[in-house]
Protein backbone atom coordinates (compact mmCIF):
# COMPACT_ATOMS: atom_id res chain seq x y z
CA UNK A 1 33.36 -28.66 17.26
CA UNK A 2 30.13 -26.33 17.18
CA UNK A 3 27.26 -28.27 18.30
CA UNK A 4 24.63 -25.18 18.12
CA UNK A 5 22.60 -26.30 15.06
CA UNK A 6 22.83 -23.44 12.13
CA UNK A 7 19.79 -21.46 10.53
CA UNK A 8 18.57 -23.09 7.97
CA UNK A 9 14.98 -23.00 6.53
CA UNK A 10 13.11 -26.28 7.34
CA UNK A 11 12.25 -29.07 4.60
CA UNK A 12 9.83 -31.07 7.58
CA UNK A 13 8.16 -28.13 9.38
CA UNK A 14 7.26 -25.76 7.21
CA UNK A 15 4.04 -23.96 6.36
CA UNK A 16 5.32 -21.78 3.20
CA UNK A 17 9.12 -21.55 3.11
CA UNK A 18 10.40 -23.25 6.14
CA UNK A 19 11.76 -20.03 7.75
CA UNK A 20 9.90 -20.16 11.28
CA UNK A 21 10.67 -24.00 11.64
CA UNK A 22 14.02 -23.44 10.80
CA UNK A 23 13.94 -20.62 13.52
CA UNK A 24 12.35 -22.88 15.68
CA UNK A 25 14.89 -25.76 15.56
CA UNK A 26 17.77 -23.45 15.65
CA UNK A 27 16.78 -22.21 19.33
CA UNK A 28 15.29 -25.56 20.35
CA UNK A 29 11.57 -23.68 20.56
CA UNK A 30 7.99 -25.35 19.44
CA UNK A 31 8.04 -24.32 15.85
CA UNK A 32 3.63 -23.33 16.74
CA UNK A 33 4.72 -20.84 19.25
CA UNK A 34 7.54 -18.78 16.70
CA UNK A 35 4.85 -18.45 14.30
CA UNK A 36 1.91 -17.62 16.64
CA UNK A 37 4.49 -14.60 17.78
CA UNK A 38 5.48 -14.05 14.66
CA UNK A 39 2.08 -13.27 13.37
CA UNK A 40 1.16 -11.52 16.96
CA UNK A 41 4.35 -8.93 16.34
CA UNK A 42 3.69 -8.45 12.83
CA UNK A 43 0.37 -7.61 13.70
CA UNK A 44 0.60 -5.24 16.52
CA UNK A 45 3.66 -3.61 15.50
CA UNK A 46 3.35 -1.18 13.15
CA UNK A 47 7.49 -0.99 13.47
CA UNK A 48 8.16 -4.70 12.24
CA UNK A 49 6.87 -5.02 8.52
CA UNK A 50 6.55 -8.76 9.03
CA UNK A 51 6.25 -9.96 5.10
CA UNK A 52 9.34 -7.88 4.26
CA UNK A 53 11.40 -9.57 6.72
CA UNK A 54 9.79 -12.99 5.78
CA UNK A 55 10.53 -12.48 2.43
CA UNK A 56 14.07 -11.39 2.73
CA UNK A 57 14.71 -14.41 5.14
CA UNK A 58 13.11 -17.06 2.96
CA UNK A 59 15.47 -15.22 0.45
CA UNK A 60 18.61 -14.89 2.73
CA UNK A 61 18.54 -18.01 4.34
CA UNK A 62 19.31 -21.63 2.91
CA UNK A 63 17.06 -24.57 2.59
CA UNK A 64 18.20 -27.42 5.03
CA UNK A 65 20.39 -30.21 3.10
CA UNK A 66 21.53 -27.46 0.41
CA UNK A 67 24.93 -27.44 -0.08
């Protein structure tokens, strides 16, 4: 049996779609911290078009408790 939690997007910690809490919970990290680097790397990379990869997540990934 797998007992490494999946990546889902987080009903309880979210601030828009859940994606960096799910994140979060899936590697066991403060859910504050992956969007404070989040936002840092979106900003300072010009590489890394953070929305578009938000977007496609909240798109790609499914909502915790959907079946």
């Amino acid at each position: 049996m797998n007992d490494t939690p999946t990546l889902v997007r987080s009903r309880s910690d979210r601030m828009l779609a859940g994606v960096c809490g799910g994140i979060a919970r899936r590697f066991g990290w403060s859910s504050s911290i992956v969007r404070l680097l989040y936002v840092l790397i979106s900003i300072f990379s010009a590489g890394f078009p953070g929305i578009l990869v938000y977007l496609v997540l909240w798109l790609l990934v499914p909502e915790e408790g959907a079946a």
